[in-house]
Protein backbone atom coordinates (compact mmCIF):
# COMPACT_ATOMS: atom_id res chain seq x y z
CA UNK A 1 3.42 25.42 -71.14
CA UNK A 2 5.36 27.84 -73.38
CA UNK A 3 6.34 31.62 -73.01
CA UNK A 4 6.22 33.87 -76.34
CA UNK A 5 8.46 36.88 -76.27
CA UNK A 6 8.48 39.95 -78.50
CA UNK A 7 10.62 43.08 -78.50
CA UNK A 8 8.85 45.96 -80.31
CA UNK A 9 10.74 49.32 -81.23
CA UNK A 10 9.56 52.48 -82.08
CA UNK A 11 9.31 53.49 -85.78
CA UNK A 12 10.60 56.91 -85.37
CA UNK A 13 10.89 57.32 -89.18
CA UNK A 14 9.08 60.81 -90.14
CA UNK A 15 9.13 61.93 -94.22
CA UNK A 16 8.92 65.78 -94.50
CA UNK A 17 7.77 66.97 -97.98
CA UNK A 18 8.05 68.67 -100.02
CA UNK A 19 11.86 69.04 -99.61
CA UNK A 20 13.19 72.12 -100.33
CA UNK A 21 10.39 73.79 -99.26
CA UNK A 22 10.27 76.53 -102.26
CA UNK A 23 8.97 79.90 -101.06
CA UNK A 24 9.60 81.14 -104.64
CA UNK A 25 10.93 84.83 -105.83
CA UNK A 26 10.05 87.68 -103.84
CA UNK A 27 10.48 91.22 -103.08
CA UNK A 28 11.01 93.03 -99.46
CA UNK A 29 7.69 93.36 -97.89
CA UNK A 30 6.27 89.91 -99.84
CA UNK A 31 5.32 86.76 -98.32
CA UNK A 32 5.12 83.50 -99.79
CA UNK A 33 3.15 80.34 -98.42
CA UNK A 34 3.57 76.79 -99.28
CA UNK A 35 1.63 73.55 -97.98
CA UNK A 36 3.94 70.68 -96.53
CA UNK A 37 3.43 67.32 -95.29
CA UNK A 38 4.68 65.15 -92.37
CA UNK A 39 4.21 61.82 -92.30
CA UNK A 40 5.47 59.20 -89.65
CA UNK A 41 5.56 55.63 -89.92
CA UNK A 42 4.15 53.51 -87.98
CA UNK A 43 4.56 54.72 -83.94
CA UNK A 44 3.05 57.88 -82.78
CA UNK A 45 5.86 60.76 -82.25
CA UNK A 46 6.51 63.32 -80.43
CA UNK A 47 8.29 66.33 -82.55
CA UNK A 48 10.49 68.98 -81.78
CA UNK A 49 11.50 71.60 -84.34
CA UNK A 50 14.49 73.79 -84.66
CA UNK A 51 15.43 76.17 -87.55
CA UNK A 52 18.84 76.87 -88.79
CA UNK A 53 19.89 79.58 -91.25
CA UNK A 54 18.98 82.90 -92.64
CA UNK A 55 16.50 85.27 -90.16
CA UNK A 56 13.87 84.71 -93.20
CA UNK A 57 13.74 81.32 -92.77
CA UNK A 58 14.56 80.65 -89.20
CA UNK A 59 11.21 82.63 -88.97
CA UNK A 60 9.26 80.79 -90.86
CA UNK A 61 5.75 80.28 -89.73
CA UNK A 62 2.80 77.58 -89.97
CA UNK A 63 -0.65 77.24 -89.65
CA UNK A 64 -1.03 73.60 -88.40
CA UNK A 65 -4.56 74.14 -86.85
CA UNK A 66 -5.30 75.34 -90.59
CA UNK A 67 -7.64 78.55 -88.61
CA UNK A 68 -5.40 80.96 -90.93
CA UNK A 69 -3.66 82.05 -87.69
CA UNK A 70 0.18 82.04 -88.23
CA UNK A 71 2.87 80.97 -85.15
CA UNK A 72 6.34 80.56 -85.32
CA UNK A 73 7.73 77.12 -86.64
CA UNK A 74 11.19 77.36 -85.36
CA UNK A 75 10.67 76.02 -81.54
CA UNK A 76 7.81 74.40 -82.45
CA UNK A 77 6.70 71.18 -80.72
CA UNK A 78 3.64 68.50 -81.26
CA UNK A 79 2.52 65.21 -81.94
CA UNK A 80 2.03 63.02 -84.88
CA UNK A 81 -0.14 60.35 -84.64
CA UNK A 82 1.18 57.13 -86.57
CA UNK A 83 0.25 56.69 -90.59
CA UNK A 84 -1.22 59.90 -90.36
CA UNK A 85 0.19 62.65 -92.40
CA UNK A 86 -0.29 66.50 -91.66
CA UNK A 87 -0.47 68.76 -94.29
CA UNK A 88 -0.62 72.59 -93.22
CA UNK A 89 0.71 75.98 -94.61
CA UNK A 90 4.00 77.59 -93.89
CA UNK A 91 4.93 80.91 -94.57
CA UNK A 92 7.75 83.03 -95.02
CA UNK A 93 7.83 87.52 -94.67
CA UNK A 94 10.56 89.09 -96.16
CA UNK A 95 10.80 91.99 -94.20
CA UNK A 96 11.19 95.60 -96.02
CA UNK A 97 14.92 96.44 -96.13
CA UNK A 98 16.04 92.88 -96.83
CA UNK A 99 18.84 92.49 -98.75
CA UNK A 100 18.56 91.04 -102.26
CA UNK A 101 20.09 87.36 -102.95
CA UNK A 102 19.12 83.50 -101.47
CA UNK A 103 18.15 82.81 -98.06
CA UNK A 104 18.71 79.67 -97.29
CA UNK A 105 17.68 77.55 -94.21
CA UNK A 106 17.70 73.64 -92.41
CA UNK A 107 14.87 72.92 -90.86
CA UNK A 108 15.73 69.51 -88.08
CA UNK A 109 12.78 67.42 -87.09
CA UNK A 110 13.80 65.68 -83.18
CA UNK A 111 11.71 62.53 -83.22
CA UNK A 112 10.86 60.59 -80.15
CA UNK A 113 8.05 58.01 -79.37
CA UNK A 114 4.69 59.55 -77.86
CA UNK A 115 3.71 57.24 -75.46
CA UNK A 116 0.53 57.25 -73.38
């Protein structure tokens, strides 16, 4: 007889794009959305996001049902299912009264393995 052994890791690789996410020039009381894409390799994951920055980012929202209803992005948590991208919209509000100049932002993906 002979035993066969494998050890298999998780591929906890994820690709965000596009990145920087561009929200373009606007005005107080504009919005601005732009489509982005996950994609993870080649395990399923489970994701957990957290937003860094200026309030105008850190509130960023997405649509990743894609039923045009917005919820917030920072705090955000899901799965991806392996070698399958999501694309969805995000959005950014610049409230009326904001101050004038770049907002600027980090947006940190925490990847673990979705098991089942």
């Amino acid at each position: 007889t002979q035993d066969g052994e494998v050890t298999v890791n998780a591929d906890l690789s994820l690709t965000p794009t596009p990145n920087p996410i561009d929200f373009g020039t606007l005005i107080p009381g504009g919005e601005s959305v732009q489509s982005i894409t996950l994609t993870p390799g080649t395990s399923n994951l489970e994701i957990s996001v957290s937003i860094t920055g200026d309030d105008v980012i850190v509130n960023m929202l997405a649509d990743r049902d894609g039923d045009d209803v917005y919820d917030s992005y920072n705090g955000d948590s899901f799965t991806l299912t392996a070698n399958t991208p999501l694309t969805f919209n995000t959005k950014v509000v610049i409230p009326v009264g904001e101050s004038s100049g770049e907002k600027t932002g980090t947006i940190t993906y925490t990847v673990m393995e979705h098991t089942t």
